[in-house]
Protein backbone atom coordinates (compact mmCIF):
# COMPACT_ATOMS: atom_id res chain seq x y z
CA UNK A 1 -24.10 13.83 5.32
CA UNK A 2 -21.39 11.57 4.18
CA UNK A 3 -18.64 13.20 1.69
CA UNK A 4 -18.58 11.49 -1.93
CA UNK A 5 -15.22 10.44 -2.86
CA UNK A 6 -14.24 10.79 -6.52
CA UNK A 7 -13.03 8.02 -8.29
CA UNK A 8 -10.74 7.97 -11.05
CA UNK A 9 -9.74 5.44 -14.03
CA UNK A 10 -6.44 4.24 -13.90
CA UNK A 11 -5.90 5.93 -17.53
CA UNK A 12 -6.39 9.13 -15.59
CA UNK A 13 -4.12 8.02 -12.53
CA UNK A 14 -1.67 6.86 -14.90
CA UNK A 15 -1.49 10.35 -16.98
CA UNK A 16 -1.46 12.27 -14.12
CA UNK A 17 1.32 10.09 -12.01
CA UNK A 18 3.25 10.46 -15.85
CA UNK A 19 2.71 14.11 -16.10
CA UNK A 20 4.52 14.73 -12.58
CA UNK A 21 7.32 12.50 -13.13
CA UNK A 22 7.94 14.56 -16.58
CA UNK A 23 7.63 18.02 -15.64
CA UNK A 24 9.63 19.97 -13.21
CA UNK A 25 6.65 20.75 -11.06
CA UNK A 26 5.52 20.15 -7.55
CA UNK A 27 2.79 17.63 -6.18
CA UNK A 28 0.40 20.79 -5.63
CA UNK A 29 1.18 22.56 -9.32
CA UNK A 30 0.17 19.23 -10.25
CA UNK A 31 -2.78 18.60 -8.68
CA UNK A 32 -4.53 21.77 -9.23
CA UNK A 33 -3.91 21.58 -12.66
CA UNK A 34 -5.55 18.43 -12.98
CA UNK A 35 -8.29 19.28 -10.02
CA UNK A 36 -7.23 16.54 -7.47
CA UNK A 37 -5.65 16.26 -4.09
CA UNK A 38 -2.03 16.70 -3.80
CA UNK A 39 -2.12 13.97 -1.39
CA UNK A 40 -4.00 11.60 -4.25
CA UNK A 41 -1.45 12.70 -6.40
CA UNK A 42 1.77 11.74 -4.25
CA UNK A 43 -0.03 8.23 -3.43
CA UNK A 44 -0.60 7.48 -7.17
CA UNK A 45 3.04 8.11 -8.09
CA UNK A 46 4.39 6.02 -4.75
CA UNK A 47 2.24 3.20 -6.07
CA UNK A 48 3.58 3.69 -9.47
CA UNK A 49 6.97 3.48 -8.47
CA UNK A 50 6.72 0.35 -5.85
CA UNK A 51 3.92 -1.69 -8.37
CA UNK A 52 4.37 -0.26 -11.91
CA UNK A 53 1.60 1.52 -12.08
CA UNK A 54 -1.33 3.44 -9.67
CA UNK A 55 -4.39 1.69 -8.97
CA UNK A 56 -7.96 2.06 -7.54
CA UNK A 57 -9.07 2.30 -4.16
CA UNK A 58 -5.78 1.44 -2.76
CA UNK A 59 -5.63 -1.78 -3.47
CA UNK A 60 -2.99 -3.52 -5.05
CA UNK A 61 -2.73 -4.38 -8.59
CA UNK A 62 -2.08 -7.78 -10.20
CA UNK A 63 1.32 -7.58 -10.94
CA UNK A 64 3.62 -10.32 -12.72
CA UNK A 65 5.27 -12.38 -9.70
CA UNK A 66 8.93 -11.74 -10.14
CA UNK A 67 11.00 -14.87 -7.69
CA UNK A 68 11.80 -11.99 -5.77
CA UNK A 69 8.29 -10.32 -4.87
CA UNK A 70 6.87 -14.16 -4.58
CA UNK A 71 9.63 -14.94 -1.52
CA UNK A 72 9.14 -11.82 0.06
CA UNK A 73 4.80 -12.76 -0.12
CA UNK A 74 6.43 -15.96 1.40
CA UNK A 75 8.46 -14.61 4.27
CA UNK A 76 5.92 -12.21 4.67
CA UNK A 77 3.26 -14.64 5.51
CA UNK A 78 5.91 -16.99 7.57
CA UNK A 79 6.77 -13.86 9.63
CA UNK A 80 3.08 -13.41 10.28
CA UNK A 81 2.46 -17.14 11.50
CA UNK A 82 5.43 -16.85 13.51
CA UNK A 83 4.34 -13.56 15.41
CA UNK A 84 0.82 -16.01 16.28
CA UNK A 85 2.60 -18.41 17.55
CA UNK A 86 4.75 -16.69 19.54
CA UNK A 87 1.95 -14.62 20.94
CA UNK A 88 0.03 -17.89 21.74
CA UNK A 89 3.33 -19.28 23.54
CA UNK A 90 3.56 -16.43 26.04
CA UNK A 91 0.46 -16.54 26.55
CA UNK A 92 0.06 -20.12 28.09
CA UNK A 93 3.80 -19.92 29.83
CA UNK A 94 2.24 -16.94 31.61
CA UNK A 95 -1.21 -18.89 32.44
CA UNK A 96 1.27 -21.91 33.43
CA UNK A 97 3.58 -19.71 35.63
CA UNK A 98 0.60 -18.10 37.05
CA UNK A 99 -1.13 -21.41 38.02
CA UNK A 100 2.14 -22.92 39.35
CA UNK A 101 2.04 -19.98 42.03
């Protein structure tokens, strides 16, 4: 029997992430108060802090593109490529130094 995951708007993630940040309380005050995991809880306010604002499943929300967040994407993804081909180049120097034997 699989467990059923709640799901929650992001009204409700939003409230809850803004209730934390204004009250002198801990994650778990917090979340039993509201009826959620304290865990839930600390992801919603790390995502509202990092993207602006908490949002379902995980997944990130559309956010404006500041230059900043658009060259990191960019780097990102170059750093990524640049791990493949690296990988690719060891690889066929070690099929090469292995056939040369």
């Amino acid at each position: 029997m699989s467990k059923v995951v709640p799901r929650y708007s992001d009204q409700f993630k939003a409230e809850a992430v803004a209730l934390f940040l204004s009250e002198k309380r801990t994650y778990t005050q917090v979340a039993s108060q509201l009826g959620i995991s304290k865990t839930g809880l600390q992801r919603w306010v790390a995502q509202s802090q990092t993207l602006g604002s908490p949002d379902p499943g995980g997944r990130r929300e559309a956010v404006a593109d500041t230059p900043d967040l658009a060259k990191y994407r960019q780097l990102e993804s170059r750093v990524r490529e640049l791990e493949k081909e690296n990988s690719f180049l060891k690889k066929v120097s070690a099929f090469f130094a292995k056939e040369a034997q």
